[in-house]
N, C-alpha and C. Protein backbone atom coordinates (compact mmCIF):
# COMPACT_ATOMS: atom_id res chain seq x y z
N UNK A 1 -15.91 -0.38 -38.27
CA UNK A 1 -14.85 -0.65 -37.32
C UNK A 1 -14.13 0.65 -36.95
N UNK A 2 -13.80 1.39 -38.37
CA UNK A 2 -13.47 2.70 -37.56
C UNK A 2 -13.65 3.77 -36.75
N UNK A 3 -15.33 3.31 -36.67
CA UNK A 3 -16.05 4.43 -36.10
C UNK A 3 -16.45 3.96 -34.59
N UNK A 4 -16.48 2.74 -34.82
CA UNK A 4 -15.92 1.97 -33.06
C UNK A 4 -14.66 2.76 -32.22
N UNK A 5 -13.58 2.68 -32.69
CA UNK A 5 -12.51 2.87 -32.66
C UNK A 5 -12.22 4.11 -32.37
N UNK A 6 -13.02 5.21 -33.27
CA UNK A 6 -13.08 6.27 -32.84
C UNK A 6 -13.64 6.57 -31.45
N UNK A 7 -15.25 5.96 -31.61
CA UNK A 7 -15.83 6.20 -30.16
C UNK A 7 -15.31 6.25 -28.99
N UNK A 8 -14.41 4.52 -29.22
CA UNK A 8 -13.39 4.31 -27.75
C UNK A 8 -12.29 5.22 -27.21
N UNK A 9 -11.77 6.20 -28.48
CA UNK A 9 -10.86 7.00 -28.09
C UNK A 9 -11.38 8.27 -27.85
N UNK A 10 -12.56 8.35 -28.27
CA UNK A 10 -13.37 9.68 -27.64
C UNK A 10 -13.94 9.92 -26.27
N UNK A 11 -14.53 8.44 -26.10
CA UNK A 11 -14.70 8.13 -24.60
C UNK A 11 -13.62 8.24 -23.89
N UNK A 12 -12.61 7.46 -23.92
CA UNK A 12 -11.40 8.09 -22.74
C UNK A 12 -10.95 9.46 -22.77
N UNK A 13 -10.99 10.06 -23.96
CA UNK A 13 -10.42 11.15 -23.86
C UNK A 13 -11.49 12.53 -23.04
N UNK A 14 -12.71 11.98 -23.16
CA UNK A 14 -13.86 12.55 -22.14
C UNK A 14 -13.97 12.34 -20.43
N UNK A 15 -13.53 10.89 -20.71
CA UNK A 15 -12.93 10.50 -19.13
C UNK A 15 -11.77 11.25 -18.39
N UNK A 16 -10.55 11.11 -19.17
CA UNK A 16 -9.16 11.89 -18.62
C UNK A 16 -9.83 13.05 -18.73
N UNK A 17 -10.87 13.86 -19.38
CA UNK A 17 -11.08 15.23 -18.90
C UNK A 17 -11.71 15.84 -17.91
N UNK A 18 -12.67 14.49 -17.54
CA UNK A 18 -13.64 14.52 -16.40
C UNK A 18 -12.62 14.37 -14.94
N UNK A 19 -11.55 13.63 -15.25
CA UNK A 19 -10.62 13.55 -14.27
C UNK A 19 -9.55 14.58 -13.92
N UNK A 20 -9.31 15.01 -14.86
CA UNK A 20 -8.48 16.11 -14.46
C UNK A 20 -9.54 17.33 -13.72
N UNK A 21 -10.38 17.56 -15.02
CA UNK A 21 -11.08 18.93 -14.16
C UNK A 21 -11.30 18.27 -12.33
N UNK A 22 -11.90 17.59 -11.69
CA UNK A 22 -12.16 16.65 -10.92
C UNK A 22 -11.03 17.47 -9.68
N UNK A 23 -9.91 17.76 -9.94
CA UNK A 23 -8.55 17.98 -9.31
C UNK A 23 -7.88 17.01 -8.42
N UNK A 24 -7.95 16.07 -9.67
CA UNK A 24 -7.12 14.49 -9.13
C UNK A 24 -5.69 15.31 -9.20
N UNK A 25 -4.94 14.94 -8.42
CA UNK A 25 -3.07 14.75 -8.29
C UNK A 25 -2.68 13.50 -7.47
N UNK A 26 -1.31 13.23 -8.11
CA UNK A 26 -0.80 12.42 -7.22
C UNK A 26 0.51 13.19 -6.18
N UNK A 27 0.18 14.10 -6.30
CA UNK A 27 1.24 15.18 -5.75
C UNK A 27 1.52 14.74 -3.90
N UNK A 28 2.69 15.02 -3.52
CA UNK A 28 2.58 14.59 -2.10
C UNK A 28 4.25 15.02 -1.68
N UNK A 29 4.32 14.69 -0.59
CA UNK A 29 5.51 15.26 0.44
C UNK A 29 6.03 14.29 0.85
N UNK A 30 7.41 13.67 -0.14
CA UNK A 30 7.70 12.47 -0.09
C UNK A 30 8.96 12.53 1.12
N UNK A 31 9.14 14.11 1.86
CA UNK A 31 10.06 13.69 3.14
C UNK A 31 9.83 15.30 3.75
N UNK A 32 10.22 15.25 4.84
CA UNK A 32 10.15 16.31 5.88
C UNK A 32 11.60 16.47 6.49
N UNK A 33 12.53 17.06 5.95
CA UNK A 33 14.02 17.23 7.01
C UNK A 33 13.97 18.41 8.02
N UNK A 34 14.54 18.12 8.88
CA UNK A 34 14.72 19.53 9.88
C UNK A 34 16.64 19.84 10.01
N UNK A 35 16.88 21.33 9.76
CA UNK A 35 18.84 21.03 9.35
C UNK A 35 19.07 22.35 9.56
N UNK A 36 19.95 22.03 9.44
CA UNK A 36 20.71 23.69 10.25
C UNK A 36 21.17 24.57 8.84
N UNK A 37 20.84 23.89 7.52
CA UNK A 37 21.25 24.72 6.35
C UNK A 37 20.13 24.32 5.01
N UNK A 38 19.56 25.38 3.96
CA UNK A 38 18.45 25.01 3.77
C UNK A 38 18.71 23.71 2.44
N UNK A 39 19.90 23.18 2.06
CA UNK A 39 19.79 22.29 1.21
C UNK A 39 19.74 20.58 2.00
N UNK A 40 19.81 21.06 3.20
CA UNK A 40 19.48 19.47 4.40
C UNK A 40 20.54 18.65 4.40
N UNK A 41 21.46 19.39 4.14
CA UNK A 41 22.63 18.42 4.09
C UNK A 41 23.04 17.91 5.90
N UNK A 42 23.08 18.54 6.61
CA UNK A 42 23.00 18.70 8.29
C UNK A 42 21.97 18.73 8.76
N UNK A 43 21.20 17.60 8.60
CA UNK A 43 19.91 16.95 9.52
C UNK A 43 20.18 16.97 11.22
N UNK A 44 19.46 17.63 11.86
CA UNK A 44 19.79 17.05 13.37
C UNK A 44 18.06 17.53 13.74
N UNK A 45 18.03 17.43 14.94
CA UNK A 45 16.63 17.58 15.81
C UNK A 45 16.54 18.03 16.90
N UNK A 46 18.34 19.19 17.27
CA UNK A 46 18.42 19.99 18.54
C UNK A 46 18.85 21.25 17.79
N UNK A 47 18.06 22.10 18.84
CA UNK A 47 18.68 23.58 18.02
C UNK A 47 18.87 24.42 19.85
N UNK A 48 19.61 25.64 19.09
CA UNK A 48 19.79 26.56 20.66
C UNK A 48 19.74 28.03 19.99
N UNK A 49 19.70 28.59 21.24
CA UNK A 49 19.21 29.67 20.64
C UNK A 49 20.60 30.43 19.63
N UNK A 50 19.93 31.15 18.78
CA UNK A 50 20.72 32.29 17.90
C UNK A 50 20.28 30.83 16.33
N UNK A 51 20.36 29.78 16.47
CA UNK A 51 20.22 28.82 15.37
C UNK A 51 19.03 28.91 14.33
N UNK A 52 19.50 28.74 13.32
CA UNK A 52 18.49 28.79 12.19
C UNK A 52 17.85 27.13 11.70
N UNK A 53 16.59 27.27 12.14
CA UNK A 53 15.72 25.77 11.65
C UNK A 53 15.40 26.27 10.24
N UNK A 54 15.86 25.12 9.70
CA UNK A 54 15.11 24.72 8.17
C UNK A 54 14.28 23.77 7.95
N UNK A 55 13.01 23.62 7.84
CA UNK A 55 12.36 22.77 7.78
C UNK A 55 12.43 23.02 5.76
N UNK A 56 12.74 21.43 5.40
CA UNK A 56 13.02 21.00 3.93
C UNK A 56 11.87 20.31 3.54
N UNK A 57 10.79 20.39 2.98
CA UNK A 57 10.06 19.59 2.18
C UNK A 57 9.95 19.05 0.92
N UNK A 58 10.39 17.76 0.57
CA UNK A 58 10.26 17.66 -0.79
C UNK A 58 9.24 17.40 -1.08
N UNK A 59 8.60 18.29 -1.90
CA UNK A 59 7.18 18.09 -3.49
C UNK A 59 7.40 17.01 -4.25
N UNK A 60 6.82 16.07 -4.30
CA UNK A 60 6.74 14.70 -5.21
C UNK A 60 5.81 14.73 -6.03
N UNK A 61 6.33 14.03 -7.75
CA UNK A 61 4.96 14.03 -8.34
C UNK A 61 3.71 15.17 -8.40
N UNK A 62 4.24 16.28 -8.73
CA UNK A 62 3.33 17.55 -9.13
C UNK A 62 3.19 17.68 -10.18
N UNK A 63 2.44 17.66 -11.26
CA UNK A 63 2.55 17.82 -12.56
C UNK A 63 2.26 19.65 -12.50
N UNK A 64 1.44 20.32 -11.78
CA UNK A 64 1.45 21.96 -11.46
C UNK A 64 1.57 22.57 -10.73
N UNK A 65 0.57 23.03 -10.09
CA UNK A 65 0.90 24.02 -8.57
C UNK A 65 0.12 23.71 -7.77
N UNK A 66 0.82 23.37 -6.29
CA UNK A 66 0.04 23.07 -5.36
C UNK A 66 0.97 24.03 -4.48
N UNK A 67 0.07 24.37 -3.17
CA UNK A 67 0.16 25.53 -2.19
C UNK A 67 0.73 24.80 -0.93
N UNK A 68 1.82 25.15 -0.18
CA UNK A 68 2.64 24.58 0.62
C UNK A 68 2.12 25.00 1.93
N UNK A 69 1.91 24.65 3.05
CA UNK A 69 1.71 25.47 4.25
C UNK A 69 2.67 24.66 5.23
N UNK A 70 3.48 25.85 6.16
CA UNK A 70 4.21 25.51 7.49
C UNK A 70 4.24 26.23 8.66
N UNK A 71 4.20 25.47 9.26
CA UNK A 71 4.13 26.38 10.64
C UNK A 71 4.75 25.39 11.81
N UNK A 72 5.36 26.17 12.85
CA UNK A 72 5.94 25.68 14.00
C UNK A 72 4.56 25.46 14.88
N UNK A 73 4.67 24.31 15.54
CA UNK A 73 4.05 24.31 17.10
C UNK A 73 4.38 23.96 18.27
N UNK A 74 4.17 24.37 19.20
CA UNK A 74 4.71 23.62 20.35
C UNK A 74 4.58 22.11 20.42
N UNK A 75 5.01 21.45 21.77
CA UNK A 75 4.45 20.00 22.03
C UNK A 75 3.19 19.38 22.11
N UNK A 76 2.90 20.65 22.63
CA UNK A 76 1.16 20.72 23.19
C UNK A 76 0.29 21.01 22.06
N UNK A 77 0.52 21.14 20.97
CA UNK A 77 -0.16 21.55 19.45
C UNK A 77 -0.31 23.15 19.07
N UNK A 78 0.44 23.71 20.45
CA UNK A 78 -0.45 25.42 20.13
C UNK A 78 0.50 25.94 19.57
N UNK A 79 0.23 26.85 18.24
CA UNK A 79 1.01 27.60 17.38
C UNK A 79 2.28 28.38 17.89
N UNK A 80 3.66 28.27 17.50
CA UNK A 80 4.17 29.67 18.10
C UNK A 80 4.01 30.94 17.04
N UNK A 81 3.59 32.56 17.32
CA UNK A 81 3.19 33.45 16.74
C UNK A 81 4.58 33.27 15.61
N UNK A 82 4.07 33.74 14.81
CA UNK A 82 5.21 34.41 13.56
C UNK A 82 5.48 33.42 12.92
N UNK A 83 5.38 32.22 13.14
CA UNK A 83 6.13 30.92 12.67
C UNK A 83 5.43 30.25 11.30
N UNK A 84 4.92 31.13 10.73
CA UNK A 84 4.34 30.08 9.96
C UNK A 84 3.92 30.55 8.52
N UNK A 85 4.28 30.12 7.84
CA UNK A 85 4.38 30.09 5.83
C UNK A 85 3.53 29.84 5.33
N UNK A 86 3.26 30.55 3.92
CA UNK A 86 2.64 29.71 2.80
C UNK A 86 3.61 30.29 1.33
N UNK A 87 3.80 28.79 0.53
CA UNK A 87 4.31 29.03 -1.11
C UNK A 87 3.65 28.47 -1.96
N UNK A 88 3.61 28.66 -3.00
CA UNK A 88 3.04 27.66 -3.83
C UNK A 88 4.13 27.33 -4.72
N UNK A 89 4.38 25.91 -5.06
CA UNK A 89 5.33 25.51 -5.42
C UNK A 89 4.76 24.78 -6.62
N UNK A 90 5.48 24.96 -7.93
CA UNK A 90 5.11 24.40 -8.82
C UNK A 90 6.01 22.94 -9.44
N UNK A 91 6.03 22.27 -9.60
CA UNK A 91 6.73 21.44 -10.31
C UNK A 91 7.12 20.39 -8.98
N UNK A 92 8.06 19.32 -9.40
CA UNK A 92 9.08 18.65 -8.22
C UNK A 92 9.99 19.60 -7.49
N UNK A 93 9.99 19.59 -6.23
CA UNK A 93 11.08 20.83 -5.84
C UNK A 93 10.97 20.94 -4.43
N UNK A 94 11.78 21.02 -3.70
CA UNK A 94 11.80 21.26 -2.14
C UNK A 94 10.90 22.71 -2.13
N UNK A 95 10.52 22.84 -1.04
CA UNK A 95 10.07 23.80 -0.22
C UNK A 95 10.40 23.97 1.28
N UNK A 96 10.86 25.22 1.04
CA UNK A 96 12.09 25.35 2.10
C UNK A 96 11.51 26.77 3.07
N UNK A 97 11.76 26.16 4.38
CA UNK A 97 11.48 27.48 5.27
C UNK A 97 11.99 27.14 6.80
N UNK A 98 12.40 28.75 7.85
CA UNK A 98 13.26 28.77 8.12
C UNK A 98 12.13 29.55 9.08
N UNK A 99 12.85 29.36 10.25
CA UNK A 99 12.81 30.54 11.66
C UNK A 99 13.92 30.58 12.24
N UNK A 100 14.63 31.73 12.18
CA UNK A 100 15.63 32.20 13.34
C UNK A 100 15.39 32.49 14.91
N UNK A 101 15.65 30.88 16.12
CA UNK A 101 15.40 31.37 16.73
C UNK A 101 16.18 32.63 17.70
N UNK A 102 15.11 32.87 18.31
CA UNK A 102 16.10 34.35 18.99
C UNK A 102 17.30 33.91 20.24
N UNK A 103 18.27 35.11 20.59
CA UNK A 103 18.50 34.97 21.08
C UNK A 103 18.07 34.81 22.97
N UNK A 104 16.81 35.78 23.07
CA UNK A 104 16.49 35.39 24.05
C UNK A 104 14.61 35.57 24.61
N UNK A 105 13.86 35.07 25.52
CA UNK A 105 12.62 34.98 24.92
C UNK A 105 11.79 33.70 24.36
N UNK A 106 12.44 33.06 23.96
CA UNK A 106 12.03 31.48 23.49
C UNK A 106 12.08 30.22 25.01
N UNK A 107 11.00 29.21 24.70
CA UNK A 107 11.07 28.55 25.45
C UNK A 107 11.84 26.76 24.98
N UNK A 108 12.39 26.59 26.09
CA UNK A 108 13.32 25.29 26.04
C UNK A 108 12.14 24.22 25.86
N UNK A 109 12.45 23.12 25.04
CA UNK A 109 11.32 22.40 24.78
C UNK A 109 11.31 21.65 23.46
N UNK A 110 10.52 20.51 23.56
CA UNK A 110 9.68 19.99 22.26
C UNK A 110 9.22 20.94 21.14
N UNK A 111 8.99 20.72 20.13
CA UNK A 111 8.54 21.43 19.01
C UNK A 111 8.05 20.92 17.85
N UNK A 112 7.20 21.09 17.00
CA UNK A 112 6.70 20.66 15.63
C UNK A 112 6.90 21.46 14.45
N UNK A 113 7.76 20.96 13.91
CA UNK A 113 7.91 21.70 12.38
C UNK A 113 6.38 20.66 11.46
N UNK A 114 5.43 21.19 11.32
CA UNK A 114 3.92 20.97 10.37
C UNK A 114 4.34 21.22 8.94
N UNK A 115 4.13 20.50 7.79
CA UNK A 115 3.95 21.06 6.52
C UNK A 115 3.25 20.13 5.57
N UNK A 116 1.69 21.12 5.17
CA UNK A 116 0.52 20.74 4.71
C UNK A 116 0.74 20.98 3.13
N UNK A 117 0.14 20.48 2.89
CA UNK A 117 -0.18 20.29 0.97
C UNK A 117 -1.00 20.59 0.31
N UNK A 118 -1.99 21.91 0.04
CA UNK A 118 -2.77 21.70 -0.64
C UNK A 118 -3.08 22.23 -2.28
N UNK A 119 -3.65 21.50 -2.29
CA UNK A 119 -4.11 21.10 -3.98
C UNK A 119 -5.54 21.73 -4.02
N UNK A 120 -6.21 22.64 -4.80
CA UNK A 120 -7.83 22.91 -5.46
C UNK A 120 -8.04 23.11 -4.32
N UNK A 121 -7.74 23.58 -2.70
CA UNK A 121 -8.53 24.24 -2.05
C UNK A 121 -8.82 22.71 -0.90
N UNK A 122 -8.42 22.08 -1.27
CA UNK A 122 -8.49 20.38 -0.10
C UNK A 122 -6.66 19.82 0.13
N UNK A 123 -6.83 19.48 1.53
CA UNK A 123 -5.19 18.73 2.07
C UNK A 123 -5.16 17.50 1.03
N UNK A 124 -3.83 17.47 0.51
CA UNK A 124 -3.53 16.49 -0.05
C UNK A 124 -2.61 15.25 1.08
N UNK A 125 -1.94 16.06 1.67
CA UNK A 125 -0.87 15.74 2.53
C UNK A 125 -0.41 16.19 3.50
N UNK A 126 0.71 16.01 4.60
CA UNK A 126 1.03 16.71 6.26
C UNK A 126 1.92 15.31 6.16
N UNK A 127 2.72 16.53 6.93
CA UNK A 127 3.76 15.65 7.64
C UNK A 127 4.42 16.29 8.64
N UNK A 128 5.28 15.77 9.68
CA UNK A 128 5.24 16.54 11.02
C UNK A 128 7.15 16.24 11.27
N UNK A 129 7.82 17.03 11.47
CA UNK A 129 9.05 16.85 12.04
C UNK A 129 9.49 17.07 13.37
N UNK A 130 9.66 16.53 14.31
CA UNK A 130 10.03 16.99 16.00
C UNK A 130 11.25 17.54 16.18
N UNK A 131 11.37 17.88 17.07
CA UNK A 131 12.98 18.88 17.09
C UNK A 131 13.09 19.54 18.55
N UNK A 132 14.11 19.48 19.23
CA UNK A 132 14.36 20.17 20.76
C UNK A 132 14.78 21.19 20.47
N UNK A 133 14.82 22.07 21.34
CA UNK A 133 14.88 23.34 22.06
C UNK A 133 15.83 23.35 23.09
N UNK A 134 16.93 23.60 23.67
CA UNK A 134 17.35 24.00 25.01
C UNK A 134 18.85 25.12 24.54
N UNK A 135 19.12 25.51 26.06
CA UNK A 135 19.27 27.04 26.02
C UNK A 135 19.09 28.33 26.57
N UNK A 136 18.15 27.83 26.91
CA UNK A 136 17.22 29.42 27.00
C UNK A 136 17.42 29.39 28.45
């Protein structure tokens, strides 16, 4: 009986190893804020120029490190130059990033704050925040 017993706990413990190496997470991006300060306390979705966007991501459920990616886009999907991050964030924890737009040079408009998730080299997650532009 004991050596049953043993087996069964040898087998799972071969399983949870096959699973981890595997690069299972349940890790994910349980919100996307867009705010005029980087702890999100001042959520809005209009900015003008000289204003600082914070795009806030909270990391959910990470037990290690997964690699953050952000970037601005237009309406139309096309990148704006300079706009765009990578961190790797370990643990539960916002991930926080910012473009100052300029004072002049920028176009009035729609916009996408993007921020991707990845884990072992594959997207875990994305999520997309909208936000206006006028001003200019």
């Amino acid at each position: 009986m004991i050596t049953n017993n043993l087996k069964l706990v040898f087998g799972f413990a071969l399983l949870l190893a096959v699973v981890l190496a595997c690069g299972s997470t349940t890790a994910n991006i349980s919100s996307l804020k867009l705010s005029t300060d980087e702890a999100a306390k001042n959520e809005t979705k209009t900015f003008k120029p000289g204003d600082k966007v914070y795009s806030v991501a909270q990391i959910s459920n990470n037990g290690g490190k997964v690699e953050v990616k952000w970037r601005i886009l237009r309406d139309d999907g096309t990148p704006v130059p300079g706009a765009e991050k990578t961190l790797e964030v370990e643990g539960d924890r916002p991930a926080v990033f910012w473009i100052t737009l300029p004072p002049a040079g920028f176009k009035n408009g729609s916009y996408k704050s993007e921020v991707s998730m990845v884990y072992s080299g594959e997207q875990k997650d994305q999520k997309t925040a909208s936000f206006d532009v006028s001003g200019y």
